[in-house]
Protein backbone atom coordinates (compact mmCIF):
# COMPACT_ATOMS: atom_id res chain seq x y z
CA UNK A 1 12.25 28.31 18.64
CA UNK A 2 11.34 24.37 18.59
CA UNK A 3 8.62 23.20 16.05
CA UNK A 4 6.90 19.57 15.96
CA UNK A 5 4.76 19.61 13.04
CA UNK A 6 3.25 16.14 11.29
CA UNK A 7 2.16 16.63 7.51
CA UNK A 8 1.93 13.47 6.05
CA UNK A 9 1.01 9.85 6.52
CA UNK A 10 2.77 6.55 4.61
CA UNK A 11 -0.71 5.19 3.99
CA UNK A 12 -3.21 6.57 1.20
CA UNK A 13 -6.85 5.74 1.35
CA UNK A 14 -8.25 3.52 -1.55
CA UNK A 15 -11.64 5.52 -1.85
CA UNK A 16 -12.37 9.31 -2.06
CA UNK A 17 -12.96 10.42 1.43
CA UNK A 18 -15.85 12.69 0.85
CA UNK A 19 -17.14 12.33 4.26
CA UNK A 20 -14.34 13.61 5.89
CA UNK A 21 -13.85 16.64 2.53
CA UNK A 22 -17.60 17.71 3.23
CA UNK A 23 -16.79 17.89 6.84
CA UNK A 24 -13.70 20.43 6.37
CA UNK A 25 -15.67 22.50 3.69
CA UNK A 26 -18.42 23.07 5.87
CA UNK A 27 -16.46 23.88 9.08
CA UNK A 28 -14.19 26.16 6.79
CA UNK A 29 -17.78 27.67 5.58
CA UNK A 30 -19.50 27.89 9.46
CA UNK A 31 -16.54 29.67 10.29
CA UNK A 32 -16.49 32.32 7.60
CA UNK A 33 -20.25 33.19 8.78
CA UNK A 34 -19.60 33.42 12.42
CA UNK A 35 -18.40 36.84 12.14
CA UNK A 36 -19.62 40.16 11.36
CA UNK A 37 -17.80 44.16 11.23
CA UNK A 38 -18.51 46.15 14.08
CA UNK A 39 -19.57 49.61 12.45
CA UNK A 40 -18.29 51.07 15.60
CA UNK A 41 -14.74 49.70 15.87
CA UNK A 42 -14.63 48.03 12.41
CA UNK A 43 -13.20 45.34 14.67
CA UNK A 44 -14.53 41.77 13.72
CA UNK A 45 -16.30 39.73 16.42
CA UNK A 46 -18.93 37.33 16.77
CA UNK A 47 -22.40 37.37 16.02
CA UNK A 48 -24.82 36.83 18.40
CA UNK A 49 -26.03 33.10 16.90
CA UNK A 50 -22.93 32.03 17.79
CA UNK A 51 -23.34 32.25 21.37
CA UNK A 52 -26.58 30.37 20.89
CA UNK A 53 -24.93 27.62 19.12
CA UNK A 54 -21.44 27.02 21.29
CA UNK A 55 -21.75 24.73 24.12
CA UNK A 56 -23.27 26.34 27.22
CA UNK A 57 -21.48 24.62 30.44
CA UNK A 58 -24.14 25.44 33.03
CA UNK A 59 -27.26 25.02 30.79
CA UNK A 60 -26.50 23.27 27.49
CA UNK A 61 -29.01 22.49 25.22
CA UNK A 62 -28.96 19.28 23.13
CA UNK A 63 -28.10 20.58 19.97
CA UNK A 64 -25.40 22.51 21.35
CA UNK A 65 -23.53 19.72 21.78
CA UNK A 66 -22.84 19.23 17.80
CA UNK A 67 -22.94 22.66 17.08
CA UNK A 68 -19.85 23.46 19.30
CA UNK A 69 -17.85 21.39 16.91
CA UNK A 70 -18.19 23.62 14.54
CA UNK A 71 -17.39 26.66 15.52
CA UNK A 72 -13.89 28.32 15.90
CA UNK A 73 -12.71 31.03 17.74
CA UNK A 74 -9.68 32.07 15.31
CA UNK A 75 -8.08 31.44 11.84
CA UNK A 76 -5.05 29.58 13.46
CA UNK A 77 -8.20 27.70 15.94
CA UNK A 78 -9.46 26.28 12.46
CA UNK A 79 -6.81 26.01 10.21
CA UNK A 80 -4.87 23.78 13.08
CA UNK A 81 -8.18 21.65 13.29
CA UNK A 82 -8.44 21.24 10.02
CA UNK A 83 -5.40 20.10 9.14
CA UNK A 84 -5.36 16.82 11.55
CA UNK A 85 -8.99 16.27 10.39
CA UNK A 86 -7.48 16.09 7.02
CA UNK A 87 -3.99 14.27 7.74
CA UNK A 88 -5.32 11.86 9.83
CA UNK A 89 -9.56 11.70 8.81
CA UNK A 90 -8.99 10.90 5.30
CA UNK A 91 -8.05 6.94 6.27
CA UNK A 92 -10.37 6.81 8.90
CA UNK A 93 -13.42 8.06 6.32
CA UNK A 94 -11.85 5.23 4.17
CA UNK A 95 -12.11 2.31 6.16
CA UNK A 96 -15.40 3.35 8.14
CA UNK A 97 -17.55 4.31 5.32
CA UNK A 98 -18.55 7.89 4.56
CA UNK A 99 -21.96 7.00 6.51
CA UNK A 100 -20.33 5.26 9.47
CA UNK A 101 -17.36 7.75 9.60
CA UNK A 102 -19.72 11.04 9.38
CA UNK A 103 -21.66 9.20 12.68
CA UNK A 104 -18.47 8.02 14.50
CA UNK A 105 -17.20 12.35 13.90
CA UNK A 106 -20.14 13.54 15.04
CA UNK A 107 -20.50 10.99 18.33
CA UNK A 108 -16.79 11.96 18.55
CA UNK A 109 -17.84 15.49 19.37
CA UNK A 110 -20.85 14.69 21.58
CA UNK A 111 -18.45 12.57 23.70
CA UNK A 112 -15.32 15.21 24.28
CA UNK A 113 -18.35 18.26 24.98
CA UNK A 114 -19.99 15.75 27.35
CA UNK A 115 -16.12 15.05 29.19
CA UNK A 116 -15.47 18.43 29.34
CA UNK A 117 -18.61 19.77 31.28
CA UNK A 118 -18.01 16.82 33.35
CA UNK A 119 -14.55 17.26 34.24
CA UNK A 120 -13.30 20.83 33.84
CA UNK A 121 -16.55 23.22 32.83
CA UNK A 122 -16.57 26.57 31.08
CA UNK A 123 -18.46 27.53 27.94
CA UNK A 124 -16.47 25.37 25.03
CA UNK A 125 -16.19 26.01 20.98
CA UNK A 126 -14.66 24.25 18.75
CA UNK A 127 -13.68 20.67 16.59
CA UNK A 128 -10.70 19.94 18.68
CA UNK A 129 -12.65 17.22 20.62
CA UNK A 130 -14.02 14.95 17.39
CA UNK A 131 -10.97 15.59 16.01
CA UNK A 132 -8.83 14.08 18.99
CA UNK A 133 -11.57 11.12 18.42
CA UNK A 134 -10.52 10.79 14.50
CA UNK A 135 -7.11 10.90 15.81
CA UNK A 136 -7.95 8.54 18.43
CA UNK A 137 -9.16 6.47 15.74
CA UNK A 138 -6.12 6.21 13.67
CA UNK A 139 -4.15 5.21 16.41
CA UNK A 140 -5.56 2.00 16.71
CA UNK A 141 -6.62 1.28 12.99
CA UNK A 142 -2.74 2.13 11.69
CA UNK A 143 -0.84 2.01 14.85
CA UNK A 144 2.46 0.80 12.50
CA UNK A 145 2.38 3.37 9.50
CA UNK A 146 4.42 6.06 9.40
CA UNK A 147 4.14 9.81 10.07
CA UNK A 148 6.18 12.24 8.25
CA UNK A 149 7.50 14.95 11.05
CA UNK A 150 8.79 18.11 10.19
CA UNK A 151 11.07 19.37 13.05
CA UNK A 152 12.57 22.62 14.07
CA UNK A 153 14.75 23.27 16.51
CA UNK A 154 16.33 27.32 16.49
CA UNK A 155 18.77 27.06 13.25
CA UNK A 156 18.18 22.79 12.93
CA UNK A 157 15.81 22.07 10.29
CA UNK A 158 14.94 18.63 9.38
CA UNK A 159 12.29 15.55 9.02
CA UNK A 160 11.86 12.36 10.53
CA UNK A 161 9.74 9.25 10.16
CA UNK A 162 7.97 8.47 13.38
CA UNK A 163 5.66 5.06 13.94
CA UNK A 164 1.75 6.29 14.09
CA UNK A 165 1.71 4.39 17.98
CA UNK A 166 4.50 6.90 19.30
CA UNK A 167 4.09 10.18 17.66
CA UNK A 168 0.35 9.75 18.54
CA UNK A 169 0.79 8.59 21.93
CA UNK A 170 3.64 11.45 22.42
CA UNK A 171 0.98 14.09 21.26
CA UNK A 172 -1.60 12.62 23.76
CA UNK A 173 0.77 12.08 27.10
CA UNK A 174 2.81 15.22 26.64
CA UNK A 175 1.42 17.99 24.67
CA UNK A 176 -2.76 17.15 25.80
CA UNK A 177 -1.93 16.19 28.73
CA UNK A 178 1.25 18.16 30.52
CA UNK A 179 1.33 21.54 28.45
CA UNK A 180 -2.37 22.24 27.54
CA UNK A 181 -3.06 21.87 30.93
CA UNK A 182 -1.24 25.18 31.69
CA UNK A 183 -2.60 26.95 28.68
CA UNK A 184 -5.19 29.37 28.39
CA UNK A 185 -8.44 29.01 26.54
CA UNK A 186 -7.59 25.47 25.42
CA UNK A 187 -10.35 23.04 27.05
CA UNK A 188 -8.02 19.92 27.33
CA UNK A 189 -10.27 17.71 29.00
CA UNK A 190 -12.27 17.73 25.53
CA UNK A 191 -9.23 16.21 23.64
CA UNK A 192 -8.85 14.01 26.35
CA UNK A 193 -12.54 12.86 26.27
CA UNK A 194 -12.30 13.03 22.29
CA UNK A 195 -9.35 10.37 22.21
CA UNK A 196 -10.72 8.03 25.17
CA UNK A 197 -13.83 7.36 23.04
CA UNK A 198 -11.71 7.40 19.49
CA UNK A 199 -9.41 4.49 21.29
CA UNK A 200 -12.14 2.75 22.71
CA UNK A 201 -14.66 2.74 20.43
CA UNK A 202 -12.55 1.36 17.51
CA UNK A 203 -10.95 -1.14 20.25
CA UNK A 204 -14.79 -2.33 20.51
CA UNK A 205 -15.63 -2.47 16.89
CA UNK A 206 -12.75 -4.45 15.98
CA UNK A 207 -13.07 -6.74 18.89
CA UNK A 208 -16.75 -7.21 18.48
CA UNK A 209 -15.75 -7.94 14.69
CA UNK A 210 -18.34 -4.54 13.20
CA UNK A 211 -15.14 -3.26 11.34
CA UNK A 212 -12.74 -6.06 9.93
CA UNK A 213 -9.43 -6.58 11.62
CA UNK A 214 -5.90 -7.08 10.20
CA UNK A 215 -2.27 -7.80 11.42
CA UNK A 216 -1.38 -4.42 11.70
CA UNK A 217 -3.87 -2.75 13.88
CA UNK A 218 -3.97 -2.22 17.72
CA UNK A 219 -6.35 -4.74 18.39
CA UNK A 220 -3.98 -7.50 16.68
CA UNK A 221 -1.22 -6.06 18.68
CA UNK A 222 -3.15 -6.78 21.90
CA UNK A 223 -3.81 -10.46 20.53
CA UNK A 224 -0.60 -11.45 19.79
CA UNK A 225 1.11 -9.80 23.05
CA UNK A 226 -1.90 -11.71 24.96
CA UNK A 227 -0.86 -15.11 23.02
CA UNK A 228 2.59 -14.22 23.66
CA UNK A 229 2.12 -13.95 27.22
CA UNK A 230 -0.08 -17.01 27.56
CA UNK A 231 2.95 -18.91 25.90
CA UNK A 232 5.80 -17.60 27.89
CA UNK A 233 3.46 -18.31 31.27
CA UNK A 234 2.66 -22.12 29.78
CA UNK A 235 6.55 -22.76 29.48
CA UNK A 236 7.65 -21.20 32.70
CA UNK A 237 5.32 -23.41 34.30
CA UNK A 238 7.08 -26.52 32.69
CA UNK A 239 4.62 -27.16 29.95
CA UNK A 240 6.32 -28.17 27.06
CA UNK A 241 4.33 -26.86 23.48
CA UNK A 242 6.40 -29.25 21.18
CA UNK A 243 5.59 -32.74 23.57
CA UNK A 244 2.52 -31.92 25.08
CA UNK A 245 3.87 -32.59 28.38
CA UNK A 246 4.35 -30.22 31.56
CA UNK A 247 7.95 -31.55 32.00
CA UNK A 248 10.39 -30.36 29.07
CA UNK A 249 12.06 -33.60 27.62
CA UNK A 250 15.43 -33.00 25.36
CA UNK A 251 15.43 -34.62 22.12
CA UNK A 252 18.86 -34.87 20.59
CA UNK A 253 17.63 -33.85 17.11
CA UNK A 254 20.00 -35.60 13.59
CA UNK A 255 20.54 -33.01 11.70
CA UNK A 256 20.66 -33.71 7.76
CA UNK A 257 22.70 -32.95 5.49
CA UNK A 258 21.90 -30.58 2.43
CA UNK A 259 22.98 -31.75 -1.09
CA UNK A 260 25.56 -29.42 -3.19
CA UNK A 261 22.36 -28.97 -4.73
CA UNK A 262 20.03 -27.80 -2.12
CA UNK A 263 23.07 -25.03 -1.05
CA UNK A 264 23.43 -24.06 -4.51
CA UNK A 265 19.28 -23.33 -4.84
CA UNK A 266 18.78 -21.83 -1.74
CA UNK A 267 21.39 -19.23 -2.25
CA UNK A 268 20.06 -18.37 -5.55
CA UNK A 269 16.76 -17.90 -4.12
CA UNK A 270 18.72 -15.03 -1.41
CA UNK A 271 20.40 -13.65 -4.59
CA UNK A 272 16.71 -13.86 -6.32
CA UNK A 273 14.88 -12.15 -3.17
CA UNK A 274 17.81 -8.98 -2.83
CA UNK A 275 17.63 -8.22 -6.59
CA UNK A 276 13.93 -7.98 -5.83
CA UNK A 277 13.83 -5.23 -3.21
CA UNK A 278 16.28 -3.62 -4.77
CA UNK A 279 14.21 -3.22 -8.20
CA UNK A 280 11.31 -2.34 -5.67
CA UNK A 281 13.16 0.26 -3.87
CA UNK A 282 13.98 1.51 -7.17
CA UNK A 283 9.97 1.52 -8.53
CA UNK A 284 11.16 -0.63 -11.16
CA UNK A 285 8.40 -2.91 -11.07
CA UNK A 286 8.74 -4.25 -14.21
CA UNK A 287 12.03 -5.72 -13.29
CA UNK A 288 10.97 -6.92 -10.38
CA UNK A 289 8.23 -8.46 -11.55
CA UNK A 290 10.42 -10.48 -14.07
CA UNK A 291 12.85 -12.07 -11.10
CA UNK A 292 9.99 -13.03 -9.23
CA UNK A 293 8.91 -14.82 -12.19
CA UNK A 294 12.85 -16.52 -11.91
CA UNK A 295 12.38 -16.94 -8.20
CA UNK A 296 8.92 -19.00 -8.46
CA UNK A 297 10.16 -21.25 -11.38
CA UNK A 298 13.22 -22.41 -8.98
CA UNK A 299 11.07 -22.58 -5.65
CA UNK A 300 7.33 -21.82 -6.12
CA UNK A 301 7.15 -21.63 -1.83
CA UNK A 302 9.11 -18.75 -1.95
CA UNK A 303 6.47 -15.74 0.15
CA UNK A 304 7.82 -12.46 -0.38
CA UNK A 305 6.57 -9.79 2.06
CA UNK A 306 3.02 -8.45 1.41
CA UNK A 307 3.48 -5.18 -0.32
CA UNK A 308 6.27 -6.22 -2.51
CA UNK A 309 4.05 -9.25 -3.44
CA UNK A 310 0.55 -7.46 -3.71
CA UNK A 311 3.20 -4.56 -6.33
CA UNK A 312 4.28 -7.41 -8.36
CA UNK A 313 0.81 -9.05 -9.08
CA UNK A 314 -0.49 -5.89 -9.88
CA UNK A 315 2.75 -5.31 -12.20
CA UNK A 316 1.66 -8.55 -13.74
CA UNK A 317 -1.58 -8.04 -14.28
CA UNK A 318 -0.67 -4.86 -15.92
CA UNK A 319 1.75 -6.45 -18.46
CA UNK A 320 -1.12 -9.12 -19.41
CA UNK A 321 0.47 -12.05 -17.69
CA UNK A 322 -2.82 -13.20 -16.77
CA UNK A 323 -1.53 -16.79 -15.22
CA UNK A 324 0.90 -15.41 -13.21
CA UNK A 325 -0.42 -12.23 -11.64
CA UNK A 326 -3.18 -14.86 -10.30
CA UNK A 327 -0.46 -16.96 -8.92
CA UNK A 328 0.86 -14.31 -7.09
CA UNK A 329 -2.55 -13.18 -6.24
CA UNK A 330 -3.39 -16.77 -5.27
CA UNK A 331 -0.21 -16.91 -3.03
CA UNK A 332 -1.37 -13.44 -1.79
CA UNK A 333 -4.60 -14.73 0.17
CA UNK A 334 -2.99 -17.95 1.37
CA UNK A 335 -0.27 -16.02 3.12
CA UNK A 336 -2.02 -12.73 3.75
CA UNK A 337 -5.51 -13.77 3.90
CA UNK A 338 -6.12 -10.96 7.05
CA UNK A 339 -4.93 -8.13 4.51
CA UNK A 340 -7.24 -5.00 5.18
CA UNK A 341 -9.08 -4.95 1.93
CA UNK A 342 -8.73 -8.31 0.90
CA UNK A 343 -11.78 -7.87 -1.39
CA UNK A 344 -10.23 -5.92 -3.35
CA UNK A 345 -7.95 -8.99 -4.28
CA UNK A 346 -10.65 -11.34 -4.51
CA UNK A 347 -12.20 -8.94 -7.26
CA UNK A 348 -9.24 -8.63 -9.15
CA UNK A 349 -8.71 -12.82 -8.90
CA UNK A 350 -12.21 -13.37 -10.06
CA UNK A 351 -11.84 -11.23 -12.91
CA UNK A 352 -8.76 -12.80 -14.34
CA UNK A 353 -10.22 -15.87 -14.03
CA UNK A 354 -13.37 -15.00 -15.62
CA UNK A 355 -12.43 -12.65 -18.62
CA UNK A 356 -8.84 -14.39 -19.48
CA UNK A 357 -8.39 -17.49 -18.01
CA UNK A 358 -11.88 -18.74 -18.58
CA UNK A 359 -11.72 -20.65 -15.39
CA UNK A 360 -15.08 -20.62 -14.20
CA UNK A 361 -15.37 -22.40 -10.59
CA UNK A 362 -12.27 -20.69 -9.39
CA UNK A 363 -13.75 -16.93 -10.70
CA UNK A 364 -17.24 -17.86 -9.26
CA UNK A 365 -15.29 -18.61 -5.72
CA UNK A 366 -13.33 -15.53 -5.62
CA UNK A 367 -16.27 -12.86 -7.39
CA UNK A 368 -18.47 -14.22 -4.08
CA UNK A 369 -16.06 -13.47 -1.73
CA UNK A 370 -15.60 -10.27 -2.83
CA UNK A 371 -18.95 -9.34 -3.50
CA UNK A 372 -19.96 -10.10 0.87
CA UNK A 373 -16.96 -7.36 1.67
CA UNK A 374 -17.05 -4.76 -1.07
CA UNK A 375 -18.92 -1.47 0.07
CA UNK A 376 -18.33 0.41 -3.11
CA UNK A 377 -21.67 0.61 -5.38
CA UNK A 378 -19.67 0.29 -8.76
CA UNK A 379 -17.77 -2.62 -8.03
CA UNK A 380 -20.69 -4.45 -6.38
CA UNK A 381 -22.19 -3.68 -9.55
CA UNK A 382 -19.34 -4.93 -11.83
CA UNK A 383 -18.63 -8.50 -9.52
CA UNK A 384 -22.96 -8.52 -9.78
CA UNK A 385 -22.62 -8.64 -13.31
CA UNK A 386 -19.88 -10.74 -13.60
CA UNK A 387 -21.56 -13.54 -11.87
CA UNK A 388 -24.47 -13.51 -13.64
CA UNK A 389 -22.63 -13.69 -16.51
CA UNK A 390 -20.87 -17.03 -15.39
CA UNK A 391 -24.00 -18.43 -13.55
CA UNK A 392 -26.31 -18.38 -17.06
């Protein structure tokens, strides 16, 4: 007996995904009406609509090629379906927009039924497809978060934490591509069509700059392997980055001493950062909060990394230190300025400024650059107001 199952992710989306909710309800709710009691057998089995509506691989008709997607052909067909949709839709929904994620499903769908009549044939039901896209998707939108894997193995029971790029691309290579190829009634060549246009079309977007980019993503990845690679090239051909010149020149560099002084700071700032992460590994972000406080008043260009720093302003903010959670916050976009929902900082910022600090240029600055990247009507509504309020 060996079991691979994923069931959660490390990353929760900001926004209620009702895009991706309404698509499992009503798949969930097609399903339930595709079947009818034979008064003969008392068996179930299909009714006739749904052979109208599944995708036809000698003659199918244009609708037929979103209607496929949502039909199933058993409880485990839809359940299984389902549950990626959910584990892996909910993010996507969040950073496409309910609108733009419901169009990117459905062209997910068209594009896996299309690959399949092209490439292996045969009369096709089923989500499987735009789901591969939505899975697709997340591959190259969160290639570095963290699935949750639940593994068994005969009497070995246990759970890992695999990165999103490998258990992904592990799913795709070897169970898509090897072993669904020798099963029956699985149509393969739609989840292979469904994750070629999930990969691709959210390599486009990013590149073309429709969705915003981050550090994290695949896109970023290819970017800094690409600079990388450009670098290594540039100094194997003699070209040296620090002179300018293509011939390396070796400069015999004086080092300086550091002052008792200097020692003594900089290993109170280690001691500083370690208490940190261990307060934050222990959700104690109170305390946490409080020797960051420590570690700014003995070096203020101290950068801790992003979450622990993006925790503690919002720890700060919550205990009504108004001036420092918009340090922090201010420190935030100068180091992490290509965070993924950056606006969301920029609101916050603005606020502070406006409603406690009564600082108004700096609130004015950071409400407008929030307001050109938030999609969500009631904060649009709330930085709206805002400004108006400091622009009378």
């Amino acid at each position: 007996m060996f079991l691979i199952l994923p069931y959660r992710t490390n990353i929760i989306p900001r926004r209620t995904p009702y895009a991706n909710y309404a698509l499992i309800a009503v798949n969930f709710l097609i399903f339930l009406l595709e079947y009818q009691i034979n008064t003969r057998t008392h068996d179930f089995e299909f009714r006739q609509l749904v052979y109208y509506f599944m995708l036809n691989s000698t003659r199918p008709a244009i609708w037929q090629f979103v209607t496929y997607a949502f039909l199933h052909g058993s409880p485990l067909h839809i359940i299984g379906n389902m549950f990626f949709l959910y584990l892996f839709g909910n993010t996507v929904n969040d950073k496409l927009g309910n609108i733009g994620y419901l169009c990117f499903y459905l062209a997910g769908a068209i594009f896996s039924g299309a690959g399949h009549i092209l490439i292996g044939g045969g009369n096709v039901l089923g989500a499987s497809g735009a789901v591969a896209a939505v899975t697709g998707a997340y591959l190259v939108l969160f290639p570095q978060t963290l699935i949750s894997v639940f593994l068994w193995f005969f009497i070995f029971i246990y759970t890992i934490e695999l990165p999103a790029l490998y258990f992904i691309a592990f799913k795709m290579i070897l169970i898509d591509n090897i072993i669904l190829r020798y099963t029956q009634f699985v149509a393969y060549d739609a989840h292979l069509s469904g994750y070629a246009f999930g990969i691709a079309a959210m390599v486009g977007m990013l590149a073309t700059g429709l969705i915003s980019t981050s550090n994290f993503d695949l896109w970023a990845m290819i970017r800094q392997w690409n600079r990388r690679r450009v670098y290594r090239d540039a100094v194997a051909g003699g070209y040296d980055p620090f002179s300018g010149r293509t011939a390396s020149k070796w400069v015999k560099v004086k080092e300086i001493p550091k002052t008792p002084a200097q020692m003594e700071a900089e290993e109170k700032a280690r001691q500083l950062r370690s208490e940190i992460s261990a307060r934050m590994n222990e959700r104690n972000l109170s305390a946490a909060a409080q020797i960051y406080l420590e570690l700014m008043n003995l070096d203020n260009q101290q950068i801790l990394p992003r979450q622990q720093l993006l925790d503690i302003a919002n720890q700060l903010t919550g205990e009504n230190k108004h001036a420092e959670s918009a340090q922090a916050y201010e420190q935030f976009l100068k180091y992490y300025g290509n965070y993924e929902y950056t606006e969301q900082v920029e609101l916050m910022l603005g606020l502070i400024y406006s409603r406690y600090l009564g600082q108004r240029e700096p609130a004015i600055k950071h409400l407008q650059a929030a307001l050109n990247k938030l999609s969500d009507p009631g904060q649009i509504k709330m930085c709206r107001d805002e400004l108006a309020g400091l622009q009378k």
